[in-house]
Protein backbone atom coordinates (compact mmCIF):
# COMPACT_ATOMS: atom_id res chain seq x y z
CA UNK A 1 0.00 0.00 0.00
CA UNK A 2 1.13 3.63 -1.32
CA UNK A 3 0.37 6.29 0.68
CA UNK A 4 0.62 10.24 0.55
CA UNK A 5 0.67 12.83 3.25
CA UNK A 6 0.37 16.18 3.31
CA UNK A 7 1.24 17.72 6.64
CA UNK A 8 0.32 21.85 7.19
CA UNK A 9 1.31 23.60 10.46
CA UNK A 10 -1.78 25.99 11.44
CA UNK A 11 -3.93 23.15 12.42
CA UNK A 12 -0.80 21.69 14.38
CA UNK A 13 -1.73 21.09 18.30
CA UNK A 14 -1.04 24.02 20.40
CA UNK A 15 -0.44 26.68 17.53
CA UNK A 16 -2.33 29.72 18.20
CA UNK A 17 -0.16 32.91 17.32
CA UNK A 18 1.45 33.45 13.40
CA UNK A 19 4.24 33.90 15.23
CA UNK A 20 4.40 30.07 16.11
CA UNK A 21 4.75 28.89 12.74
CA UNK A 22 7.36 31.37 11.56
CA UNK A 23 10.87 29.67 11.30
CA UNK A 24 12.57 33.38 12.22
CA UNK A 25 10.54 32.96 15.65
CA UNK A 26 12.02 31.66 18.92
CA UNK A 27 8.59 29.70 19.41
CA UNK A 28 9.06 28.06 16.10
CA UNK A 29 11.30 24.93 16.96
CA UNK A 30 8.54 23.89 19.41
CA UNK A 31 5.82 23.32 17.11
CA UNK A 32 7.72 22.14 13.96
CA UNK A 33 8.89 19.26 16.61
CA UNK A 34 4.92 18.81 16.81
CA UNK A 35 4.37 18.83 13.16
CA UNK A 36 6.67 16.05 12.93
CA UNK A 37 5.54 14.21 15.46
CA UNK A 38 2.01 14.33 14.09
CA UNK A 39 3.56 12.77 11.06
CA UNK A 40 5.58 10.58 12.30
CA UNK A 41 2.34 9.38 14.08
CA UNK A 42 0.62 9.16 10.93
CA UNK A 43 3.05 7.19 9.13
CA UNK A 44 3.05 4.71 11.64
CA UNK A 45 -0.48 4.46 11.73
CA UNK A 46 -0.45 3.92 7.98
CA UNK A 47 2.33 0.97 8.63
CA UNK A 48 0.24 -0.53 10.96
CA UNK A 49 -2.45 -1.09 8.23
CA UNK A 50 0.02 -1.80 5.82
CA UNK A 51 1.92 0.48 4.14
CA UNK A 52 5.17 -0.22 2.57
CA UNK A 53 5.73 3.42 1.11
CA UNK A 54 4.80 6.48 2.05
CA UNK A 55 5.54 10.51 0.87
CA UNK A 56 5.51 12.97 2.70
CA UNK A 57 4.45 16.57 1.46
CA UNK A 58 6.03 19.17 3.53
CA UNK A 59 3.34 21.80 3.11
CA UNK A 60 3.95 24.58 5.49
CA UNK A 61 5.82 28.23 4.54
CA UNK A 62 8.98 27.09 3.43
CA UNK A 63 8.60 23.70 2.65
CA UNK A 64 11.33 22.73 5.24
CA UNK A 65 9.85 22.18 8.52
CA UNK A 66 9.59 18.19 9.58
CA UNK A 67 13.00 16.78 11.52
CA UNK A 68 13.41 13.56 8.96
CA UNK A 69 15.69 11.88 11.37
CA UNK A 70 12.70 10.71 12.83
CA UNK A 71 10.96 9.09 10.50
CA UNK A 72 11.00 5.02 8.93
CA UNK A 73 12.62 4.02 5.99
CA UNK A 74 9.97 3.62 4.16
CA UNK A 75 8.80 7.43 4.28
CA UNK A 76 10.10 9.91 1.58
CA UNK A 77 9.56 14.00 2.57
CA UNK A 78 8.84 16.56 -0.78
CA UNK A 79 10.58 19.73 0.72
CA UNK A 80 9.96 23.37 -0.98
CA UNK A 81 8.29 24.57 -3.72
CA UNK A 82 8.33 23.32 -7.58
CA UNK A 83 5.91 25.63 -8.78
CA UNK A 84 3.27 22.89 -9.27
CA UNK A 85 -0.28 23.86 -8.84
CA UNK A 86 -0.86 20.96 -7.21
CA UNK A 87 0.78 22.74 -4.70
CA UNK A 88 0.28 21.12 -1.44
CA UNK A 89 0.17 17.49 -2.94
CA UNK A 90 2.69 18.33 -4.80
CA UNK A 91 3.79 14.71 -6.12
CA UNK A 92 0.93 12.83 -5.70
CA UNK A 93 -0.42 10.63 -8.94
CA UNK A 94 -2.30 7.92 -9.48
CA UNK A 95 -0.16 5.18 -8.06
CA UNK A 96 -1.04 6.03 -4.68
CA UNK A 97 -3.68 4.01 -2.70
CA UNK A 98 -4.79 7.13 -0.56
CA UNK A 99 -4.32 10.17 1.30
CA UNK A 100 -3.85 11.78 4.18
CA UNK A 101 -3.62 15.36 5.78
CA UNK A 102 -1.83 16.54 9.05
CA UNK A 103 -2.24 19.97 10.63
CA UNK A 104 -4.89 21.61 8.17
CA UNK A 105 -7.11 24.29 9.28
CA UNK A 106 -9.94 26.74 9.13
CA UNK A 107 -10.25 28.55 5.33
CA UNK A 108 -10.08 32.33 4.91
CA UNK A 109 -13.58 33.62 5.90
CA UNK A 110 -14.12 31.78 9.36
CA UNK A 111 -13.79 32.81 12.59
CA UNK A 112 -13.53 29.35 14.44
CA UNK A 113 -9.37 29.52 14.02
CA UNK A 114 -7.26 32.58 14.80
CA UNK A 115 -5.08 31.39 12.14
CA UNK A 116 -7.36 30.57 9.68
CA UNK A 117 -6.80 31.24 5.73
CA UNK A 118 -6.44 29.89 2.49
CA UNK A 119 -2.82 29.79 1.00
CA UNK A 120 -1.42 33.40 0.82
CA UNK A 121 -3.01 36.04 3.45
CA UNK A 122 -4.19 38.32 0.59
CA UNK A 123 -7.71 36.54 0.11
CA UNK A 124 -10.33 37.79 3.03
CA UNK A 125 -12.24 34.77 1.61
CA UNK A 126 -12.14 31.94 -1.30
CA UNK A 127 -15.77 30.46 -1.91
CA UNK A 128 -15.38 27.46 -4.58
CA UNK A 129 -19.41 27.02 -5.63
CA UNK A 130 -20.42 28.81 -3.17
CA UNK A 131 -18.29 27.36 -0.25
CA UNK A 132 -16.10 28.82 2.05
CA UNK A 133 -13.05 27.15 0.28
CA UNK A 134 -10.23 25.34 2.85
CA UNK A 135 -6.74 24.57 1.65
CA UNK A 136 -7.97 20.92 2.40
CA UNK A 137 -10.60 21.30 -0.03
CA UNK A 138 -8.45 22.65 -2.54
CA UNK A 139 -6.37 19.93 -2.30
CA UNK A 140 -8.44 16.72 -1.49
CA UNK A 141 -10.19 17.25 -4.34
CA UNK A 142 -6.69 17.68 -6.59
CA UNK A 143 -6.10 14.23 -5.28
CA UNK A 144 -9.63 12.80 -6.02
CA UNK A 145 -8.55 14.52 -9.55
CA UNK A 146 -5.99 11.53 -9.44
CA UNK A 147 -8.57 8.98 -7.94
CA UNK A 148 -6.42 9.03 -5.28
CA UNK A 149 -9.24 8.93 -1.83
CA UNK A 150 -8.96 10.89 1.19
CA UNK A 151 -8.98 9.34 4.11
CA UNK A 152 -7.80 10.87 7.25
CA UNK A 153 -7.53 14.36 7.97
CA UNK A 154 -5.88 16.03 11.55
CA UNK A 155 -6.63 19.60 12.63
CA UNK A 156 -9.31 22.37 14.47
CA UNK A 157 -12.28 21.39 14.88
CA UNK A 158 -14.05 23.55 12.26
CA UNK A 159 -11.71 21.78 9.79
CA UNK A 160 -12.52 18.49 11.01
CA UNK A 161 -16.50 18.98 10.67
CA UNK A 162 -16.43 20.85 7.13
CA UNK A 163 -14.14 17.71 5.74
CA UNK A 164 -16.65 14.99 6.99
CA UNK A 165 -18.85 16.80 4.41
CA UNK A 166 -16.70 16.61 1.37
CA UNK A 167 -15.45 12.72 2.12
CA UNK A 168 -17.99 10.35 3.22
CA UNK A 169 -15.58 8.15 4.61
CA UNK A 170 -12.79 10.33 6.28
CA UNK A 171 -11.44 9.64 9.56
CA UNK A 172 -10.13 12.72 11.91
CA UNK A 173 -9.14 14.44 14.96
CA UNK A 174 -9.77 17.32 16.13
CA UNK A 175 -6.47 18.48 17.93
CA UNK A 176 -8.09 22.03 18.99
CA UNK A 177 -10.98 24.71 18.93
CA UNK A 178 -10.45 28.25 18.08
CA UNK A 179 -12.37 31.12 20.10
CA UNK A 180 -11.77 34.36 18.99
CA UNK A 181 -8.12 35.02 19.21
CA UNK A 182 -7.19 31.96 21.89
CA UNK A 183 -7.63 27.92 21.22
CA UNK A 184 -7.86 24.94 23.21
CA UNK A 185 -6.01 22.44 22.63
CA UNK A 186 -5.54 18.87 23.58
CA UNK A 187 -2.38 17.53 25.09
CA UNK A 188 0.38 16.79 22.48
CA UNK A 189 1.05 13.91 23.59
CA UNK A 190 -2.93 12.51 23.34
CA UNK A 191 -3.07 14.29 19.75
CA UNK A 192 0.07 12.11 18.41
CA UNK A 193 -1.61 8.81 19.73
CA UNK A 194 -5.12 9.70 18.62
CA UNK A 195 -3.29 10.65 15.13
CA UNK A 196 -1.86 7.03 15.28
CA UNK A 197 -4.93 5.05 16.13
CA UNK A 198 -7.13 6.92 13.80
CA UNK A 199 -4.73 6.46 10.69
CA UNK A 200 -4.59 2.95 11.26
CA UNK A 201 -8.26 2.64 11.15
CA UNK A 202 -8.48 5.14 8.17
CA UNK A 203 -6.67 3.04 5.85
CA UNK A 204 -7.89 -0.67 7.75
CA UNK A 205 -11.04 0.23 5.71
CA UNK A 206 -11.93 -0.71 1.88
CA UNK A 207 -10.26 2.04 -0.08
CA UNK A 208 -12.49 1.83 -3.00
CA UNK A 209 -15.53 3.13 -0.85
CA UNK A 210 -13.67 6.72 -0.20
CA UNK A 211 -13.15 7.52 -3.04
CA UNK A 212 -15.60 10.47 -4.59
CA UNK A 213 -16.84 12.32 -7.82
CA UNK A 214 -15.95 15.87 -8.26
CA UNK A 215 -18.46 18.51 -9.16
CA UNK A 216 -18.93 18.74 -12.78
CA UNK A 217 -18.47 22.30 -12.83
CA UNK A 218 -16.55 24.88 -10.52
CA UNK A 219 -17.17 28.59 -10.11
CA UNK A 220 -14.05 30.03 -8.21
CA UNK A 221 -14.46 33.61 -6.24
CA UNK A 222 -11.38 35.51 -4.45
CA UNK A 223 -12.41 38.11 -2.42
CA UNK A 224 -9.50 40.34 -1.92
CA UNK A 225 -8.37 42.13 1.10
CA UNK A 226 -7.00 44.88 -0.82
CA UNK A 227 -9.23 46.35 -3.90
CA UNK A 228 -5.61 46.86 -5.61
CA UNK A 229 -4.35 43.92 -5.49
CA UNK A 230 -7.86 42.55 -7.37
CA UNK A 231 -7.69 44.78 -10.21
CA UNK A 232 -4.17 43.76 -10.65
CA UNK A 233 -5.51 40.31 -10.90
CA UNK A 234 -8.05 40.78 -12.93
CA UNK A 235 -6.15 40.20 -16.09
CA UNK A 236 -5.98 36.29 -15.60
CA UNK A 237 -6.96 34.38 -18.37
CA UNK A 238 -10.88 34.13 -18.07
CA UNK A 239 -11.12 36.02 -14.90
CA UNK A 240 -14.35 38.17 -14.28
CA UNK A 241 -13.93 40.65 -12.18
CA UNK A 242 -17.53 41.24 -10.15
CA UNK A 243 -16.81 44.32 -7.87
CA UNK A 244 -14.13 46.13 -6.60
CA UNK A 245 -12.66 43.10 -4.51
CA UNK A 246 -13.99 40.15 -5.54
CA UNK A 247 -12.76 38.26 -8.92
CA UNK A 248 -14.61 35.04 -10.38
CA UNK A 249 -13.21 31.90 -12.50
CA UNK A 250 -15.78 29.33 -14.01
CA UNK A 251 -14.45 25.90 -15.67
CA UNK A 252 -15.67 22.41 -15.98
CA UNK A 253 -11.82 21.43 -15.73
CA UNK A 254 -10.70 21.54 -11.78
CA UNK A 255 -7.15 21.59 -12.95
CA UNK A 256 -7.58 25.08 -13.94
CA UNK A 257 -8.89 25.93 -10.37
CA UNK A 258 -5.68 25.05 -8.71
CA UNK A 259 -4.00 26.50 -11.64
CA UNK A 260 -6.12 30.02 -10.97
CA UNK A 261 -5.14 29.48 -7.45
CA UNK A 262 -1.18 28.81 -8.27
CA UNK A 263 -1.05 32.26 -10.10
CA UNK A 264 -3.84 35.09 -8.54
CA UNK A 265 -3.36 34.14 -5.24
């Protein structure tokens, strides 16, 4: 069994301040050791069920946060940026069996993380047909576009809800809650064995089930934080721009979504 993670660090236990997930910060060390222990976790979840081969996406900032020392042989980490707009799953095709996703979070729009967003912090809010738009949906869905099935996601609890919606079959934990500008977290230590357990059991199940059928059509909107930085935008390929913030993108093809993303965002 091939599998493919994609690990994130806002949805990491215990990160509450930007600050926190900043390598130039003295607070950073702390919760990158986190992030790789929530992988490291997952990974030997996914051996438990089987797995002779996983990869690792390193999709945080700069690309180069997880410790590798710790993790089995039979783990490979994607560090940086290619320029992909697969982005986040950067790497993954259709050899893989499924996915997973460690530390995702809120999208751009809600309140229920104080470090929520979607990719870049120049969107107030992404809506793909007419959804509130997380990075995991983004990027669940450009692994679906490989027939590759989700099946385990870690992160807040918002995150954790909104995913159940988009993959029948998903396992997760919720490692915190957001309120306001302060979360609540669960003990580190309970979030990496939770992460383990519920892996396992994620990919223990028939594959085949999870996976799902993507929308027909899309209809992409970026609302912009900064009316400037919309018009400047607005010259896209197909973009419509539909007020002074807000630019749309329609296709039937979701690989121009993520491409739209890649470039606008």
């Amino acid at each position: 069994m091939k599998i493919f993670i994609s690990a994130d660090m806002e949805g990491v236990t215990g990160t509450t301040l930007w600050e926190e997930c900043r390598q130039d910060h003295p607070t950073y060390a702390q919760y990158a050791k986190q992030m790789s222990n929530e992988v490291l976790a997952a990974c030997e979840g996914a051996i438990a069920a089987g797995a002779t081969e996983i990869v690792v996406r390193d999709a945080h900032n700069t690309g180069t946060n997880i410790d590798l020392s710790i993790l089995p042989e039979c783990v490979s980490v994607i560090r940086n940026w290619s320029g992909h707009p697969y982005s986040m799953v950067d790497g993954i095709d259709t050899t893989f069996d499924a996915a997973m996703f460690i530390g995702y979070h809120a999208p751009a729009g809600n309140s229920d993380n104080p470090l929520a967003h979607t990719m870049t912090g120049n969107a107030k809010a992404i809506k793909l047909n007419g959804e509130y738009a997380s990075e995991f949906m983004l990027y669940s869905y450009a692994a679906a576009l490989e027939g590759v099935p989700t099946v385990f996601v870690s992160g807040d609890d918002y995150l954790c809800k909104s995913a159940q919606q988009l993959h029948p079959n998903l396992k997760s934990v919720a490692v915190k809650k957001g309120n306001g500008a302060s979360t609540i977290s669960i003990s580190q230590k309970k979030a990496v064995d939770e992460i383990r357990k519920t892996a396992k059991i994620a990919l223990s199940q028939d594959l085949s089930t999870a996976k799902i059928k993507l929308p027909k059509s899309f209809v992409l909107e970026i609302e912009y934080k900064e009316h400037t930085y919309a018009k400047r935008k607005s010259f896209y390929p197909g973009i419509a721009q539909i007020n002074s913030h807000t630019l749309q993108f329609k296709t039937s093809d979701y690989f121009e979504v993520l491409r739209v993303v890649a470039f606008i965002l």
